[in-house]
Protein backbone atom coordinates (compact mmCIF):
# COMPACT_ATOMS: atom_id res chain seq x y z
CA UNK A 1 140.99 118.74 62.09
CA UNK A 2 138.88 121.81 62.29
CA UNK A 3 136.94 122.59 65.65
CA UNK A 4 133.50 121.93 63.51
CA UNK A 5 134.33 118.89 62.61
CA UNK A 6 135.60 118.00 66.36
CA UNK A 7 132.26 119.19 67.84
CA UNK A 8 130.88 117.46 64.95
CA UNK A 9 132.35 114.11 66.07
CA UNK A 10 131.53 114.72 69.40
CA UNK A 11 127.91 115.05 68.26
CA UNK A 12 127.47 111.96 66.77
CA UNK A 13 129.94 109.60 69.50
CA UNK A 14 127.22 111.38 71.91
CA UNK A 15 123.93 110.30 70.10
CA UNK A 16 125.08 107.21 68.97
CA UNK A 17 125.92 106.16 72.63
CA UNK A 18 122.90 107.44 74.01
CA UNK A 19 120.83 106.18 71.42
CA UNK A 20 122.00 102.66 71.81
CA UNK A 21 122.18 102.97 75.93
CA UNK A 22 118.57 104.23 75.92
CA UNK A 23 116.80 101.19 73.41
CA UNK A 24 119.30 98.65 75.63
CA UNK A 25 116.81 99.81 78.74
CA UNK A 26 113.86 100.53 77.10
CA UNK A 27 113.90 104.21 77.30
CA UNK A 28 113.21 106.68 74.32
CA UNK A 29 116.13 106.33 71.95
CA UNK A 30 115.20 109.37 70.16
CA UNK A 31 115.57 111.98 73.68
CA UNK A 32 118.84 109.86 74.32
CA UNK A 33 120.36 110.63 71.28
CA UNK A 34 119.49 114.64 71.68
CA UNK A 35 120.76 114.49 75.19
CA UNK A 36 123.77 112.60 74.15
CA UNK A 37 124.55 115.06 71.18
CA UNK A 38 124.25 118.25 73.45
CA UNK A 39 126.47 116.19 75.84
CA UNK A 40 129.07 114.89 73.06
CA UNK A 41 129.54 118.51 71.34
CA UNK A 42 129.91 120.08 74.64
CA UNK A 43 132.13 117.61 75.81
CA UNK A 44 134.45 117.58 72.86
CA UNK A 45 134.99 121.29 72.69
CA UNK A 46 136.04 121.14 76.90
CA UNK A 47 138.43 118.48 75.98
CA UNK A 48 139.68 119.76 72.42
CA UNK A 49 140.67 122.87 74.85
CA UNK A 50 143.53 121.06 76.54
CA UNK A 51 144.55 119.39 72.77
CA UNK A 52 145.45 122.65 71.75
CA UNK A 53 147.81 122.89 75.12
CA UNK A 54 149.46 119.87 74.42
CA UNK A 55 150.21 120.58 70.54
CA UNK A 56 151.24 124.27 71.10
CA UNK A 57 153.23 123.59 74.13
CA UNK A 58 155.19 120.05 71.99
CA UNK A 59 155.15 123.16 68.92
CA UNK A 60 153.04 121.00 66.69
CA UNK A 61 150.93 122.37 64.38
CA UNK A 62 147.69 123.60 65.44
CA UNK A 63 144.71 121.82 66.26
CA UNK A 64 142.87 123.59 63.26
CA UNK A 65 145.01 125.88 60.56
CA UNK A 66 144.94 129.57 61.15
CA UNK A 67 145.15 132.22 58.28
CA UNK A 68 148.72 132.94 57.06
CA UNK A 69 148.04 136.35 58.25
CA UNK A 70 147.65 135.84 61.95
CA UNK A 71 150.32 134.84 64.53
CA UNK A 72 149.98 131.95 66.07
CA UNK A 73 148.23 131.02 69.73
CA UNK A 74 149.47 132.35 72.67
CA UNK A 75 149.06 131.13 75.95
CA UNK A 76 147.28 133.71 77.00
CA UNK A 77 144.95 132.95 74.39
CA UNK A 78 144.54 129.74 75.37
CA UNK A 79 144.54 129.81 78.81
CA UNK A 80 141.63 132.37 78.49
CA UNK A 81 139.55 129.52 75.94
CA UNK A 82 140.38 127.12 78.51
CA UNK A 83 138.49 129.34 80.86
CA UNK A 84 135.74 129.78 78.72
CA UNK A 85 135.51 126.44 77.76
CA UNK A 86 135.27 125.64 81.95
CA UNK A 87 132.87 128.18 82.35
CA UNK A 88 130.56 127.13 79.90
CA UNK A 89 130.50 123.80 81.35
CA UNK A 90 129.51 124.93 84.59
CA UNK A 91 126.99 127.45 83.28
CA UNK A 92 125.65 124.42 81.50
CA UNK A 93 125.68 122.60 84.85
CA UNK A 94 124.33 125.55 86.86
CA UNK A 95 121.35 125.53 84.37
CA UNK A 96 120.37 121.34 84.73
CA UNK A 97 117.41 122.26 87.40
CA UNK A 98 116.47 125.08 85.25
CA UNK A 99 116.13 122.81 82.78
CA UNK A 100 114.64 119.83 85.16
CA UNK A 101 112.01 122.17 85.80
CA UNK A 102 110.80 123.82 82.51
CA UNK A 103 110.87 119.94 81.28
CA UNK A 104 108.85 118.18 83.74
CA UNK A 105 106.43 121.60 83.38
CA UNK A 106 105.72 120.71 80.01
CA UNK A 107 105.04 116.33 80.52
CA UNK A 108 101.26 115.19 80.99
CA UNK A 109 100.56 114.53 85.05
CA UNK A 110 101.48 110.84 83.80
CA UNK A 111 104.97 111.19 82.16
CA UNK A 112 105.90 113.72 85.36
CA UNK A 113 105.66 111.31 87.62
CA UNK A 114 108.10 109.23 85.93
CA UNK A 115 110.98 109.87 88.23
CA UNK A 116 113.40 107.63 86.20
CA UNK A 117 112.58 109.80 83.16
CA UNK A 118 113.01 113.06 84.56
CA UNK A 119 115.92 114.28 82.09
CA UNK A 120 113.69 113.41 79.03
CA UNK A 121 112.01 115.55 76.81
CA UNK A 122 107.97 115.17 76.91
CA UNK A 123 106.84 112.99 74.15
CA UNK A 124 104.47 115.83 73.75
CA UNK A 125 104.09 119.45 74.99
CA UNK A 126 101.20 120.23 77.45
CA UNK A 127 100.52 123.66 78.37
CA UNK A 128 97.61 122.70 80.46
CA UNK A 129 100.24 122.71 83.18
CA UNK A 130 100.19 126.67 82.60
CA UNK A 131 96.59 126.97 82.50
CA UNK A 132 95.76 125.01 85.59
CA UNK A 133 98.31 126.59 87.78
CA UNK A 134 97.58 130.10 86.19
CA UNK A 135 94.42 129.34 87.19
CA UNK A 136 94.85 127.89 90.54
CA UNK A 137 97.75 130.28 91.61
CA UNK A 138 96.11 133.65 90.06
CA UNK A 139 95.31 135.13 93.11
CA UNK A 140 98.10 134.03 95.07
CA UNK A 141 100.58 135.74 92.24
CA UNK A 142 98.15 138.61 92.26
CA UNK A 143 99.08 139.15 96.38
CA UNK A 144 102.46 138.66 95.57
CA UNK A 145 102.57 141.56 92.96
CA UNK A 146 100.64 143.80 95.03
CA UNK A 147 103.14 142.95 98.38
CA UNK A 148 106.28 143.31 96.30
CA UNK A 149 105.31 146.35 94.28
CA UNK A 150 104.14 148.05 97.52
CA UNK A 151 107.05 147.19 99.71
CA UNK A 152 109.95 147.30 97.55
CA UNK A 153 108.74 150.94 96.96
CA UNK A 154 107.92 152.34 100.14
CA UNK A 155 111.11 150.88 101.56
CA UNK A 156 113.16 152.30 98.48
CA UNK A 157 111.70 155.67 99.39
CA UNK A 158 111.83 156.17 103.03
CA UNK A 159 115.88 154.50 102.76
CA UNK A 160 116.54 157.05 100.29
CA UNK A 161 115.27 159.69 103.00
CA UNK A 162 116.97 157.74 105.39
CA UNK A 163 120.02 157.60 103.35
CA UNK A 164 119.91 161.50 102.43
CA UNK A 165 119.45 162.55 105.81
CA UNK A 166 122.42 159.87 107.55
CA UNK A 167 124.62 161.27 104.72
CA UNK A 168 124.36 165.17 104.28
CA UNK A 169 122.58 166.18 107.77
CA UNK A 170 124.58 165.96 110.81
CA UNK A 171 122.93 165.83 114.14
CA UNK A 172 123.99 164.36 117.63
CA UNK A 173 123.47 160.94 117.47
CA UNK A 174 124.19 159.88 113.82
CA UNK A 175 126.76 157.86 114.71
CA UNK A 176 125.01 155.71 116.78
CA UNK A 177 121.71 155.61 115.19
CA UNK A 178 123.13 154.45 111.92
CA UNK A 179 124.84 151.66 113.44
CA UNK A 180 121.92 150.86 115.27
CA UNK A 181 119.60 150.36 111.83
CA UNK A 182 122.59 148.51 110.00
CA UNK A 183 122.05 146.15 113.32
CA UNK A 184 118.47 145.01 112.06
CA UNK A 185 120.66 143.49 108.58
CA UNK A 186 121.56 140.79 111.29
CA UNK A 187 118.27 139.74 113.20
CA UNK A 188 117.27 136.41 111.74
CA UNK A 189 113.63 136.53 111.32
CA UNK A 190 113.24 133.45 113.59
CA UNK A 191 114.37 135.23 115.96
CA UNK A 192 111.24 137.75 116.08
CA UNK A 193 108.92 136.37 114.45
CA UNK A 194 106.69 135.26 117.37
CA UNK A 195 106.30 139.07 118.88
CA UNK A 196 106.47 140.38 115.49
CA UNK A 197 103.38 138.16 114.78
CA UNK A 198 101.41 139.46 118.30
CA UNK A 199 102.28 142.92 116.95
CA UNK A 200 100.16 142.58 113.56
CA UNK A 201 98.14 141.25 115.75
CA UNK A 202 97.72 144.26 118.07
CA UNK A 203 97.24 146.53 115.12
CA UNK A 204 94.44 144.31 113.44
CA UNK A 205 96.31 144.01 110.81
CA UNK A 206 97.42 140.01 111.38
CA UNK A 207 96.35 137.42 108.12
CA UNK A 208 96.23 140.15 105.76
CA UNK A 209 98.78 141.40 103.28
CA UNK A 210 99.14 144.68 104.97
CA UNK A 211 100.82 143.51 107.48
CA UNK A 212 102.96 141.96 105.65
CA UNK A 213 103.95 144.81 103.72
CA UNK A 214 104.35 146.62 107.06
CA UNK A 215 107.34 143.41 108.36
CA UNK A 216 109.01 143.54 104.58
CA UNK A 217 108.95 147.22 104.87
CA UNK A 218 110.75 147.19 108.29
CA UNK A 219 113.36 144.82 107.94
CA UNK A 220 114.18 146.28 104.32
CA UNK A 221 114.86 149.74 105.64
CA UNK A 222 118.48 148.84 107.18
CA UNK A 223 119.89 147.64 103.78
CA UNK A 224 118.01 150.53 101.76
CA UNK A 225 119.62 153.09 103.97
CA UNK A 226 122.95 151.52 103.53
CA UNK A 227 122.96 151.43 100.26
CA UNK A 228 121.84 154.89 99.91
CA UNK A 229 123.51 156.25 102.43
CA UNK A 230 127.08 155.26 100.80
CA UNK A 231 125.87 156.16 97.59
CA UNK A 232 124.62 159.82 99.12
CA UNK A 233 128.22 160.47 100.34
CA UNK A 234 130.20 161.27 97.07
CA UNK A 235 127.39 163.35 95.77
CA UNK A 236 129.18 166.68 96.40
CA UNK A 237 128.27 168.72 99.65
CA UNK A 238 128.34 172.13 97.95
CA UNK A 239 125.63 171.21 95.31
CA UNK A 240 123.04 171.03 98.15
CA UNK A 241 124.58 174.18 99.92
CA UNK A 242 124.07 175.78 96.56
CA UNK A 243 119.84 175.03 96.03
CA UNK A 244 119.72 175.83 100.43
CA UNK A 245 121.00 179.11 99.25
CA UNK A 246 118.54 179.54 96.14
CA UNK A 247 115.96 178.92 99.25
CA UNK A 248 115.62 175.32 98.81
CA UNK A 249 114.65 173.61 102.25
CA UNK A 250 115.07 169.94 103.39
CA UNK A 251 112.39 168.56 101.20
CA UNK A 252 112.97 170.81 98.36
CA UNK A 253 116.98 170.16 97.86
CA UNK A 254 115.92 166.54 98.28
CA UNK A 255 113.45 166.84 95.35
CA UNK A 256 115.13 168.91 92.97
CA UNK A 257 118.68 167.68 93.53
CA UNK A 258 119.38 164.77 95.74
CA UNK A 259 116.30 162.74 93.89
CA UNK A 260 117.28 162.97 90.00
CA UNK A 261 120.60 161.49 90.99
CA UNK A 262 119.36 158.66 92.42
CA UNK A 263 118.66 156.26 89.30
CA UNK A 264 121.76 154.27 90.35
CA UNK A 265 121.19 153.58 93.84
CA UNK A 266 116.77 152.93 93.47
CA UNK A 267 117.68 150.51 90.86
CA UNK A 268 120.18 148.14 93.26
CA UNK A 269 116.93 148.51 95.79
CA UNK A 270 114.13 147.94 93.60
CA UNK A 271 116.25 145.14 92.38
CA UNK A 272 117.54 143.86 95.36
CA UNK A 273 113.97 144.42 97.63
CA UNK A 274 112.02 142.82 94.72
CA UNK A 275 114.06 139.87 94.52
CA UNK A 276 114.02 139.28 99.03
CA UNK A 277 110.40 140.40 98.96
CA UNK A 278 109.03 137.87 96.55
CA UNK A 279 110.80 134.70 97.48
CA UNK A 280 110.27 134.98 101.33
CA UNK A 281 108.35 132.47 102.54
CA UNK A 282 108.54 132.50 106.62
CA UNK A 283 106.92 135.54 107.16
CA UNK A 284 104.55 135.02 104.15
CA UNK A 285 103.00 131.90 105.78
CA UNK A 286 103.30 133.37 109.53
CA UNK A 287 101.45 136.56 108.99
CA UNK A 288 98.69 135.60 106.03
CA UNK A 289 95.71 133.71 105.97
CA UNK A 290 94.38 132.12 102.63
CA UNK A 291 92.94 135.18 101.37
CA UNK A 292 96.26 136.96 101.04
CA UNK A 293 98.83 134.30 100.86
CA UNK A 294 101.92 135.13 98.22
CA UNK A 295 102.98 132.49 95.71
CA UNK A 296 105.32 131.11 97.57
CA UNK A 297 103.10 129.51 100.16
CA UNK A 298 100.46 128.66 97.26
CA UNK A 299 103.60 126.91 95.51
CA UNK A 300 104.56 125.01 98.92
CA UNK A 301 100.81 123.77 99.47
CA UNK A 302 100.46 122.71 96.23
CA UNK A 303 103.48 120.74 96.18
CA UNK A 304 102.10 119.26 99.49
CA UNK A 305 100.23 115.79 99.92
CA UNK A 306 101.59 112.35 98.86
CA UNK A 307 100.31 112.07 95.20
CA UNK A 308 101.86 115.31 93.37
CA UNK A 309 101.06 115.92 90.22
CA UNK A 310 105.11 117.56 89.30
CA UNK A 311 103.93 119.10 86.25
CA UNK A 312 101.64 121.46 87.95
CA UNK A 313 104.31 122.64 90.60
CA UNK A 314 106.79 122.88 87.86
CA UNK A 315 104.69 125.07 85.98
CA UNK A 316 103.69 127.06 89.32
CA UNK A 317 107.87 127.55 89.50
CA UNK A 318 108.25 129.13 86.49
CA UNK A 319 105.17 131.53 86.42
CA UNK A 320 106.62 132.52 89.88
CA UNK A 321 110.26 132.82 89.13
CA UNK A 322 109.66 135.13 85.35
CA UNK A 323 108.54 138.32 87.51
CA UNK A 324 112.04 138.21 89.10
CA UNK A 325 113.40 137.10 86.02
CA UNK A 326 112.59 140.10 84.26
CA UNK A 327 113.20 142.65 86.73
CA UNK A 328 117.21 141.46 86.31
CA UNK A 329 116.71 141.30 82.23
CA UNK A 330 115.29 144.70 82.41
CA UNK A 331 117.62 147.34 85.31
CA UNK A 332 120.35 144.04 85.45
CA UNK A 333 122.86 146.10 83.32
CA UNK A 334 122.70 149.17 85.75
CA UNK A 335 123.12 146.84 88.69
CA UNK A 336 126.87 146.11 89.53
CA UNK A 337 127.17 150.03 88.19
CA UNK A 338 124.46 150.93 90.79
CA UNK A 339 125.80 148.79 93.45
CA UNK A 340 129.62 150.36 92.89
CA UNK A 341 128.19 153.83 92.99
CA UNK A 342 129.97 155.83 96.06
CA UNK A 343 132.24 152.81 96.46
CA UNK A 344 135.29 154.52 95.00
CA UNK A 345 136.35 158.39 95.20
CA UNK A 346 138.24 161.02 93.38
């Protein structure tokens, strides 16, 4: 039996099961059987997987016939399709409230508040879930792009300096002040929230997003300077002696040789500051008023109350989670390269 045919099989055990368990309670029989199929195929790859074991290890033939001109299985091979087959699964698993949420997004108020149907597909699609929370959340997402933007930058920039300075300039007291910023990683923010909250206050700068660019820029400068900092140490000492002897000073070996080899380490902050910045919610609803709240606290009031409409959050969830989504889609691939910068020499 080929493995088509054995995902096919699995396919149609799946629907048929589903479809028949769904018109026994009264449910849609059509959603059951596309649920089931997904369920079946998947399932019958994960177990054809340990099949394969069986036959290779009792020297069978094969599950499916290979080409005369190819050797036969190894286990290696498959004890590395086992693994994918396992990791599949869980990806698949991972992704169920992913897919809980774009679902229910896409039901009329009605069909959303069907709690006992939440794993069905909407009988139809309704984008007005889009436009109303578009709508409702506009300016809320409009703060949030304006706080993130603003603080993952400034933060990015004075680390680097941070980072450049901790790395390459020596001067007494390094080692303590470093340790001393790397310190603030470790402060929850419950912990200083309340005078961190009288201090916006004292600078007039308390319910509006300012402040709160000000507290995101603070408390991201210890992991910005970290990151930097390790990444600053392999760049080679005698590059920056070279530009202080072309006349270069502190700013100007900075700009025109520390700086353009920096693409690594800005793109772990940008992605990693981006990410913190626009999911926090504590000091977003401490330090705001309406006027400048982030999505976050628009998305937790709107949830709020006792009848929910679970469309309109849902939809609110994934106009607030694609900004962070593409950030990763777009600098993801220099990441893990970024964040391994520095990390190993010679």
């Amino acid at each position: 039996m080929s493995v088509f045919t054995w995902i096919i099989l699995g396919l149609l055990v799946g629907s048929l099961g589903t479809y028949l368990l769904f018109s026994d309670r009264g449910r849609n029989p059509d959603h059951g059987a596309l649920i089931g199929g997904i369920a079946g195929a998947v399932g019958s790859l994960v177990l054809l997987i340990p099949l394969w074991i069986y036959v290779y290890v009792q020297g069978k033939q094969p599950v499916y016939e290979l080409p005369k001109d190819r050797p036969p299985l190894s286990g290696k091979h498959l004890t590395r399709m086992a693994l994918y087959a396992f990791l599949i699964l869980m990806m698949l698993v991972y992704l169920l409230p992913v897919y809980t949420v774009v679902v229910t997004s896409l039901k009329t108020p009605k069909e959303a508040g069907k709690l006992a149907k939440v794993w069905d597909l909407p009988t139809e699609i309704n984008w007005k879930s889009y436009e109303t929370a578009l709508d409702e959340l506009g300016p809320q997402l409009k703060n949030s792009f304006i706080l993130t933007i603003s603080a993952t930058i400034i933060s990015a920039v004075m680390g680097s300096m941070n980072g450049y300075v901790l790395a390459k300039w020596k001067f007494p007291g390094a080692n303590i002040i470093f340790p001393l910023m790397l310190f603030g990683m470790f402060i929850p923010y419950q912990s200083i929230l309340i005078p961190l909250f009288q201090f916006v206050q004292d600078i007039d700068l308390g319910g509006t997003i300012y402040g709160l660019i000000i507290a995101h820029v603070v408390y991201g400068l210890p992991i910005t300077t970290l990151i930097f900092r390790n990444y600053y140490a392999e760049v080679p000492t005698e590059m920056l002696e070279a530009g202080a002897i072309d006349g270069a000073g502190f700013f100007g070996i900075y700009r025109w040789i520390v700086f353009p080899l920096s693409l690594p380490g800005f793109v772990v902050v940008i992605i990693w500051q981006f990410t913190q910045i626009w999911n926090e919610f504590l000091f977003a609803v401490t330090l705001t008023d309406q006027s400048s709240q982030p999505i976050t606290v628009a998305l937790a009031l709107l949830a709020g109350g006792e009848a929910v409409n679970w469309n309109l959050p849902m939809a609110g969830a994934v106009l607030a989670a694609l900004p962070t989504l593409v950030v990763y889609i777009v600098l993801g691939r220099y990441f893990i390269r970024g964040l391994l910068a520095g990390s190993v020499k010679g």
